[in-house]
Protein backbone atom coordinates (compact mmCIF):
# COMPACT_ATOMS: atom_id res chain seq x y z
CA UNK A 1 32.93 -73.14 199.22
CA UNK A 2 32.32 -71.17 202.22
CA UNK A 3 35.93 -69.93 202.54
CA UNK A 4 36.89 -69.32 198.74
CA UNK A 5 35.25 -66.32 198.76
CA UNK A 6 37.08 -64.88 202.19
CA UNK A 7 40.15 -65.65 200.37
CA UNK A 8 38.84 -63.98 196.83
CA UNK A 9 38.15 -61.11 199.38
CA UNK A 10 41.54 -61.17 200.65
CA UNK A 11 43.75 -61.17 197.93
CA UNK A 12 41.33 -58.09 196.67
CA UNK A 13 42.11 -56.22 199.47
CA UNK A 14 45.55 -56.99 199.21
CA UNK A 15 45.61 -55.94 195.45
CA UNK A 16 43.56 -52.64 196.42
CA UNK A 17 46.82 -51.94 199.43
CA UNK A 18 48.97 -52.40 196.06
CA UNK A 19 47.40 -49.83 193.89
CA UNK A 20 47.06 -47.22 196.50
CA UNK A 21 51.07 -47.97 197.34
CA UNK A 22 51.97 -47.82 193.42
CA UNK A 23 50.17 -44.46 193.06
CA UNK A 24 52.23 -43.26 195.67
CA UNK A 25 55.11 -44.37 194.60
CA UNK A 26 54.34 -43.34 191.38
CA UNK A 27 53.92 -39.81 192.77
CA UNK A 28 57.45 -39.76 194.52
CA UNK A 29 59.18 -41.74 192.92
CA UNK A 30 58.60 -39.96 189.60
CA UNK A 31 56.38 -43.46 188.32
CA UNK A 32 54.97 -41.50 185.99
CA UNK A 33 51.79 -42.20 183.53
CA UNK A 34 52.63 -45.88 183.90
CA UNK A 35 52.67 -46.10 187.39
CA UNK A 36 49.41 -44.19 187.66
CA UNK A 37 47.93 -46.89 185.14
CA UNK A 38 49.17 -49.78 186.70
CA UNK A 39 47.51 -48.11 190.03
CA UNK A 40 43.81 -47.51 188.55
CA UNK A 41 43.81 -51.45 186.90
CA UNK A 42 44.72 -52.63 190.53
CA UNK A 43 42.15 -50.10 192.34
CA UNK A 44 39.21 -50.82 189.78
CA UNK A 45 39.69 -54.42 189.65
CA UNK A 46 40.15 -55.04 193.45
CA UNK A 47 37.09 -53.68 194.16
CA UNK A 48 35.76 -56.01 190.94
CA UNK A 49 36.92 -58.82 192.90
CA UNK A 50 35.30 -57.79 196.07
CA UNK A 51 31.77 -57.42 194.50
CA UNK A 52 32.61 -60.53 193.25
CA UNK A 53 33.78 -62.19 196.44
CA UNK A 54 30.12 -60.73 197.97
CA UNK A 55 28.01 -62.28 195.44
CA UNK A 56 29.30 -65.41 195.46
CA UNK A 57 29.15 -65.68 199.12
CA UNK A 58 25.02 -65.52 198.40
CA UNK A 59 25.30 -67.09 194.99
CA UNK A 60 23.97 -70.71 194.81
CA UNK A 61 24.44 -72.25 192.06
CA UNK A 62 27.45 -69.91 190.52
CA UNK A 63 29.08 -69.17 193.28
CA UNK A 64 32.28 -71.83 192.10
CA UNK A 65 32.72 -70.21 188.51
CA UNK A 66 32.23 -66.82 190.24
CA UNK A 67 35.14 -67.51 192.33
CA UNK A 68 37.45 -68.95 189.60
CA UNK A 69 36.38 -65.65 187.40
CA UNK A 70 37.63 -63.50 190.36
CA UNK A 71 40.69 -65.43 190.98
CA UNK A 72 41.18 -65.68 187.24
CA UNK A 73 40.90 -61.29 187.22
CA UNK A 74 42.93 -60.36 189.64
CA UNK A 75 45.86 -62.48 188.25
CA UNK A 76 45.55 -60.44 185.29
CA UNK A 77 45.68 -57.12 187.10
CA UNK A 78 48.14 -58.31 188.78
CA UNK A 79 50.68 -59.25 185.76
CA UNK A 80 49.80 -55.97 184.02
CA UNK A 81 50.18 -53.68 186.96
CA UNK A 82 53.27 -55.43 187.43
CA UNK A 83 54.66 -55.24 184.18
CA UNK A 84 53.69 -50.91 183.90
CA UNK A 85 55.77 -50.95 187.51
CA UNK A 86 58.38 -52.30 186.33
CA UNK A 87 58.83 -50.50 183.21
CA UNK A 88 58.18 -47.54 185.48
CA UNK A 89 60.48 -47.89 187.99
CA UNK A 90 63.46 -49.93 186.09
CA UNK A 91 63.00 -49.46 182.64
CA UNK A 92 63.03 -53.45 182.32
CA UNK A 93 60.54 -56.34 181.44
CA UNK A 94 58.97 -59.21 184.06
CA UNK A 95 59.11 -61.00 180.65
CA UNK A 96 58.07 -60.37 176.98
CA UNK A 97 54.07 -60.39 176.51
CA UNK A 98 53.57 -59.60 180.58
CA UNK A 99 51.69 -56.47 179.98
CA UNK A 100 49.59 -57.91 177.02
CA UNK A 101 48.97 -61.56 178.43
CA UNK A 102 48.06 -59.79 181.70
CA UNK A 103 45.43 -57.07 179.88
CA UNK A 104 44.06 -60.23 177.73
CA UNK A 105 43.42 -62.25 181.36
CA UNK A 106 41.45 -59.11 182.78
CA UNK A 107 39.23 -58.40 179.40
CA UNK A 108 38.24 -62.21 179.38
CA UNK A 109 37.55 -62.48 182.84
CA UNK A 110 35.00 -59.54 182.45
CA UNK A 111 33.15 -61.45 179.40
CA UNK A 112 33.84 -65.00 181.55
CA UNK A 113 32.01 -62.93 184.20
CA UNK A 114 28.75 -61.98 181.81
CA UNK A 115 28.50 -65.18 180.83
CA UNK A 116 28.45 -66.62 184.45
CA UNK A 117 25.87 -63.99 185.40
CA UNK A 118 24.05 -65.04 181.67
CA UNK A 119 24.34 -69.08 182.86
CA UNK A 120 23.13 -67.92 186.50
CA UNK A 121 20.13 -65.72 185.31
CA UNK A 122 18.86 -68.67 183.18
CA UNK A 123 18.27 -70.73 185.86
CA UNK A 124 16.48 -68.17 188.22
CA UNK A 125 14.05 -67.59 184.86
C-alpha cells in the first residue's frame, strides 16, 4: 500500500499538467467556455487527488478505500474534461453519455469520499 498512493499522486499531477495545457489551448485555440470548464474540473480535482494521495499515505486503516476513491475521481475528471475538449476543439463526441457518466463518477466519488472519512472517524472515536 506504500506505493498506491505515489501513483494516486502521479496520475494527479499528470491530470493537473492537463488542465493547465487545456486552458491554454483553450485560450489559443479559441476552446472557448468548454475548454475553460474542462480545465477548472481537471485543476480542482487534481489537487483533490493529491490531498487525497497525502492522507492516505498517513491513513491507517482507510488508506485502501482512500486510494480507490481517488483513482475512482480522477477517472471521472478525466472522461468529462475529455468529452468538453472534444466538443471544443472538434465539435464531436468520445461517445454518447461521456460528459454525464464522467460528471456522475466525480459527484460520487466526493460523497464515496465523506463516507470513507465518516467510516474512518468512527473508529478513531
Amino acid at each position: 500500500m506504500k506505493r498506491s498512493p505515489l501513483i494516486l499522486a502521479g496520475v494527479a499531477a499528470l491530470l493537473g499538467a492537463a488542465g493547465v495545457a487545456l486552458a491554454a489551448a483553450g485560450m489559443h485555440a479559441s476552446g472557448g467556455e468548454l475548454a475553460e470548464r474542462g480545465a477548472l474540473f481537471l485543476l480542482l480535482h487534481a489537487a483533490a487527488a493529491l490531498a487525497i494521495a497525502a492522507h492516505a499515505r498517513v491513513a491507517i486503516a482507510s488508506a485502501r478505500a482512500l486510494v480507490v476513491v481517488g483513482f475512482v475521481m480522477e477517472a471521472g475528471a478525466a472522461l468529462f474534461s475529455a468529452e468538453l475538449a472534444m466538443r471544443a476543439f472538434t465539435g464531436e463526441r468520445i461517445f454518447p453519455f461521456a460528459a454525464p457518466i464522467g460528471g456522475t463518477t466525480m459527484m460520487l466519488s466526493w460523497v464515496a469520499l465523506a463516507l470513507v472519512f465518516a467510516t474512518a472517524s468512527r473508529r478513531v472515536a
